[in-house]
N, C-alpha and C. Protein backbone atom coordinates (compact mmCIF):
# COMPACT_ATOMS: atom_id res chain seq x y z
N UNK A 1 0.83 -1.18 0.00
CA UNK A 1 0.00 0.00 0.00
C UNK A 1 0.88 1.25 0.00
N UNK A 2 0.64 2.21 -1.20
CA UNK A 2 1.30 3.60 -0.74
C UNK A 2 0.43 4.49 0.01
N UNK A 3 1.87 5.34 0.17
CA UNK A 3 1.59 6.57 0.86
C UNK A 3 1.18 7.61 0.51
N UNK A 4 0.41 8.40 0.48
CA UNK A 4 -0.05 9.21 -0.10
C UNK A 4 0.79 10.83 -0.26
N UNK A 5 1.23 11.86 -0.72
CA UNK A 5 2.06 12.71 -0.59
C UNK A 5 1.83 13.57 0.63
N UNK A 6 0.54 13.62 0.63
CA UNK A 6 -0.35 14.30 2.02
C UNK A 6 0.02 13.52 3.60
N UNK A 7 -0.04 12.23 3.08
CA UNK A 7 0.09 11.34 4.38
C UNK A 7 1.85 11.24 4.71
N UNK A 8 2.51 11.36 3.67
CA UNK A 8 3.86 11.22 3.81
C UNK A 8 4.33 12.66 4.77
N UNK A 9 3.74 13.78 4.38
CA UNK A 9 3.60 15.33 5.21
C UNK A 9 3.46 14.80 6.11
N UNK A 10 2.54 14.50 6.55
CA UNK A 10 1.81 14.07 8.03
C UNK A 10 3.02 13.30 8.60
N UNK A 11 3.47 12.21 8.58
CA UNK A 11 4.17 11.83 9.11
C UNK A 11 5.80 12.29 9.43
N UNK A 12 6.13 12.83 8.19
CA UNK A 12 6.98 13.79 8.63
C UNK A 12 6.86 15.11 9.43
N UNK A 13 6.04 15.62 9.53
CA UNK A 13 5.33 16.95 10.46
C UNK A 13 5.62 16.02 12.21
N UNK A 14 4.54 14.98 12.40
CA UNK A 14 4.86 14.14 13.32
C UNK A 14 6.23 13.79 14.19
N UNK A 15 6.84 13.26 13.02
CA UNK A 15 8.70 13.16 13.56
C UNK A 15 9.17 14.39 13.92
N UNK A 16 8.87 15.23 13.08
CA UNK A 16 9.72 16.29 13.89
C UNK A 16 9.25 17.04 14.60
N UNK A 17 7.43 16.85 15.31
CA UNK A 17 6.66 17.50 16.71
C UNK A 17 7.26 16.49 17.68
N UNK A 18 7.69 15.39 17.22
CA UNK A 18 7.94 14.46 18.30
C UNK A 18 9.48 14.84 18.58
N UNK A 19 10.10 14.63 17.78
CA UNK A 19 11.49 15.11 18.00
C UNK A 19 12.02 16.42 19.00
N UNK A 20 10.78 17.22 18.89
CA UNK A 20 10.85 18.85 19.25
C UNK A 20 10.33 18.73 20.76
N UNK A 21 9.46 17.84 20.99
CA UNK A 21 9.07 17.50 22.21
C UNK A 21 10.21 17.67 23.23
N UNK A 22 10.61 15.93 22.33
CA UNK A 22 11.52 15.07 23.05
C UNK A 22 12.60 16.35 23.68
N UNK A 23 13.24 17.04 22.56
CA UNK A 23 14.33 18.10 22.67
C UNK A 23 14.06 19.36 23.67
N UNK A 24 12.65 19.54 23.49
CA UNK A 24 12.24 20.65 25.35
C UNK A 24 11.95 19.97 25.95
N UNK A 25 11.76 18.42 26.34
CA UNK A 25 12.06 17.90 27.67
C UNK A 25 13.26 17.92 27.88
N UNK A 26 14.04 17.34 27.13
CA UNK A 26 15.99 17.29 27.49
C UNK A 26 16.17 18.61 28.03
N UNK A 27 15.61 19.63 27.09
CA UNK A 27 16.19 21.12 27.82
C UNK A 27 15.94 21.35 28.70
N UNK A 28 14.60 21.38 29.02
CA UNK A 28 14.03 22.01 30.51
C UNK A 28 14.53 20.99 31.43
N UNK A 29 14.82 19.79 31.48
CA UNK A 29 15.63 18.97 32.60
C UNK A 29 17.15 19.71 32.72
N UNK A 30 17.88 19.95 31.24
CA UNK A 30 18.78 20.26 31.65
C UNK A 30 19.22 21.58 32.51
N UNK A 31 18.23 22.51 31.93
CA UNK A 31 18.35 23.87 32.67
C UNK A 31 17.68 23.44 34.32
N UNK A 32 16.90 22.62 34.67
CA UNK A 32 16.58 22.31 35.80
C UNK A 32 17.56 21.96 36.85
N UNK A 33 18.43 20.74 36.23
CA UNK A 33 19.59 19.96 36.81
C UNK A 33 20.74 21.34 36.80
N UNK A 34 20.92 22.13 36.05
CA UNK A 34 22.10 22.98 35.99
C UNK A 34 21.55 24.07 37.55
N UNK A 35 20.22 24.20 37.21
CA UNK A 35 20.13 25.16 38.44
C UNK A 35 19.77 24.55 39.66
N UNK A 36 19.51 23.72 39.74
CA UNK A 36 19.79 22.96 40.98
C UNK A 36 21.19 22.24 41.83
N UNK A 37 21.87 21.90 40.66
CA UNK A 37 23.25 21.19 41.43
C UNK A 37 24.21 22.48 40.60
N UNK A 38 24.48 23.09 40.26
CA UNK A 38 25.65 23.82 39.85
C UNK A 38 25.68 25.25 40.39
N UNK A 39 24.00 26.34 40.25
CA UNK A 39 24.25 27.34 40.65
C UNK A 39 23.05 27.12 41.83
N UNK A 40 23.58 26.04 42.51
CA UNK A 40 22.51 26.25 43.72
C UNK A 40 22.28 27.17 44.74
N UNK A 41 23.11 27.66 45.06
CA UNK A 41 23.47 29.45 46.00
C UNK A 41 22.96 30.21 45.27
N UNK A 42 22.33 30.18 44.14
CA UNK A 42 22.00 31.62 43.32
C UNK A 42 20.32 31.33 42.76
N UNK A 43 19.44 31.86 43.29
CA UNK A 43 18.13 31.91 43.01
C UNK A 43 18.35 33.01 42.16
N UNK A 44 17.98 32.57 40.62
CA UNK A 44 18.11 33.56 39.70
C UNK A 44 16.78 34.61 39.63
N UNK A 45 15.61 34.01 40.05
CA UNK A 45 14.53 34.53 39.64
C UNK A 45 14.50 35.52 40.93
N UNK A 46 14.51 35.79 42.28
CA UNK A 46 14.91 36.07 43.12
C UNK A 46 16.21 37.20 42.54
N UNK A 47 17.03 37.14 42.35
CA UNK A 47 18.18 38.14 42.06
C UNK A 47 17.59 38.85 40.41
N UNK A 48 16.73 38.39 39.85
CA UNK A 48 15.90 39.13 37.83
C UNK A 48 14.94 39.82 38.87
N UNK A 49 14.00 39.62 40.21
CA UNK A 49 13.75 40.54 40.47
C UNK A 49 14.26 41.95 41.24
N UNK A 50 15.28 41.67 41.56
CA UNK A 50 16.14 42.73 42.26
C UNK A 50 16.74 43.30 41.51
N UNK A 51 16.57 43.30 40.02
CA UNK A 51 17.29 44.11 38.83
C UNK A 51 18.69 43.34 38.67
N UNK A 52 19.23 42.66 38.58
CA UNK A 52 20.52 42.23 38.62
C UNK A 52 20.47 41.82 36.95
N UNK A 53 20.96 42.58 35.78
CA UNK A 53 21.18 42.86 35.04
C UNK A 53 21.54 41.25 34.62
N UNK A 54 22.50 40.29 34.80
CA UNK A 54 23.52 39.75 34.08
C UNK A 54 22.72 38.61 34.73
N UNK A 55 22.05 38.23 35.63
CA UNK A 55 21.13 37.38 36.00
C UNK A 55 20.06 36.91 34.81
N UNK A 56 19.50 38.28 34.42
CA UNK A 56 18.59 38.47 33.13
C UNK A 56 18.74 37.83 31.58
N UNK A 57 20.48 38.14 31.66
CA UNK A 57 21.11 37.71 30.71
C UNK A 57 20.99 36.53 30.58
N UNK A 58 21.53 35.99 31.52
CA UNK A 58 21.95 34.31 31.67
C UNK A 58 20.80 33.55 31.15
N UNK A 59 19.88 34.07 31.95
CA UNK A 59 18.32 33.48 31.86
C UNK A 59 17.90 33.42 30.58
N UNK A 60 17.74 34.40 30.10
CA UNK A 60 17.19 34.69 28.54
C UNK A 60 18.46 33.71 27.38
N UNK A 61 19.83 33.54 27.85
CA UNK A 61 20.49 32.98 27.23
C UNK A 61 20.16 31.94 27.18
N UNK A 62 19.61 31.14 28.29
CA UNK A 62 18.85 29.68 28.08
C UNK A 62 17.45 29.48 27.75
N UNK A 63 16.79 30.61 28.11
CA UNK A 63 16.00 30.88 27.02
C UNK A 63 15.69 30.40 25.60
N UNK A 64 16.67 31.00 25.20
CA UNK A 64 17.00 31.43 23.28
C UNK A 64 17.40 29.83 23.06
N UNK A 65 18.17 29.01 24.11
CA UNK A 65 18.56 27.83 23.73
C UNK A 65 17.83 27.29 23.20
N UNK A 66 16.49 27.04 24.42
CA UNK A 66 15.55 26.19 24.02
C UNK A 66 15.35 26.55 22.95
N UNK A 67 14.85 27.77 22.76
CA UNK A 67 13.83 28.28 21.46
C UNK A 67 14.71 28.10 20.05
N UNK A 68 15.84 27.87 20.34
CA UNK A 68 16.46 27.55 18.73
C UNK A 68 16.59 25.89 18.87
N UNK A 69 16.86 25.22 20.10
CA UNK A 69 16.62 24.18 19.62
C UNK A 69 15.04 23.12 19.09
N UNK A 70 14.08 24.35 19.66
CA UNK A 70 12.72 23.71 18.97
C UNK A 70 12.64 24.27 17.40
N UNK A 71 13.48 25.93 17.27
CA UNK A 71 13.36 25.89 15.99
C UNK A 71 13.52 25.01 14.94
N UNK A 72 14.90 24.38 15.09
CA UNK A 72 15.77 23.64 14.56
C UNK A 72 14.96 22.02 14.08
N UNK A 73 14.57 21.62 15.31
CA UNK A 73 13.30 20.65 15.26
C UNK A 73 12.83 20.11 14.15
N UNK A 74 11.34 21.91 14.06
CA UNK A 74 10.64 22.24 13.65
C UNK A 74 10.51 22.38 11.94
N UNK A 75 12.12 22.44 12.21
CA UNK A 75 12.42 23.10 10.59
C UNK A 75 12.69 21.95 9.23
């Protein structure tokens, strides 16, 4: 039985929602595990509200991670 060109979309669309999943669970564990055992003395969200500039940074830098690695996914 073939596949249809429509159905072949579909399944490729699929692999790579699944893939993209898979890849913001890995992230958000990893940014979890990093702020728990590495910068454990430093409550970032706690110091982004006290204005601490480079706190903001950091944050948004892992941020952007995720978000390019779902781009990437996606694409």
């Amino acid at each position: 039985m073939e596949i249809s060109s429509f159905g072949q979309m579909l399944q490729y669309y699929g692999i790579n929602i699944a893939y993209a999943v898979i890849a913001l669970v890995i992230s958000v564990i990893a940014l979890v595990l990093i702020d728990k055992f590495i910068y454990r003395k430093i409550d970032f969200i706690e110091e982004i509200r006290d204005g601490n500039i480079a706190a903001a940074i950091f944050y948004s830098t892992l941020l952007l991670f995720v978000g390019v690695v779902v781009a990437i996914a996606l694409s």
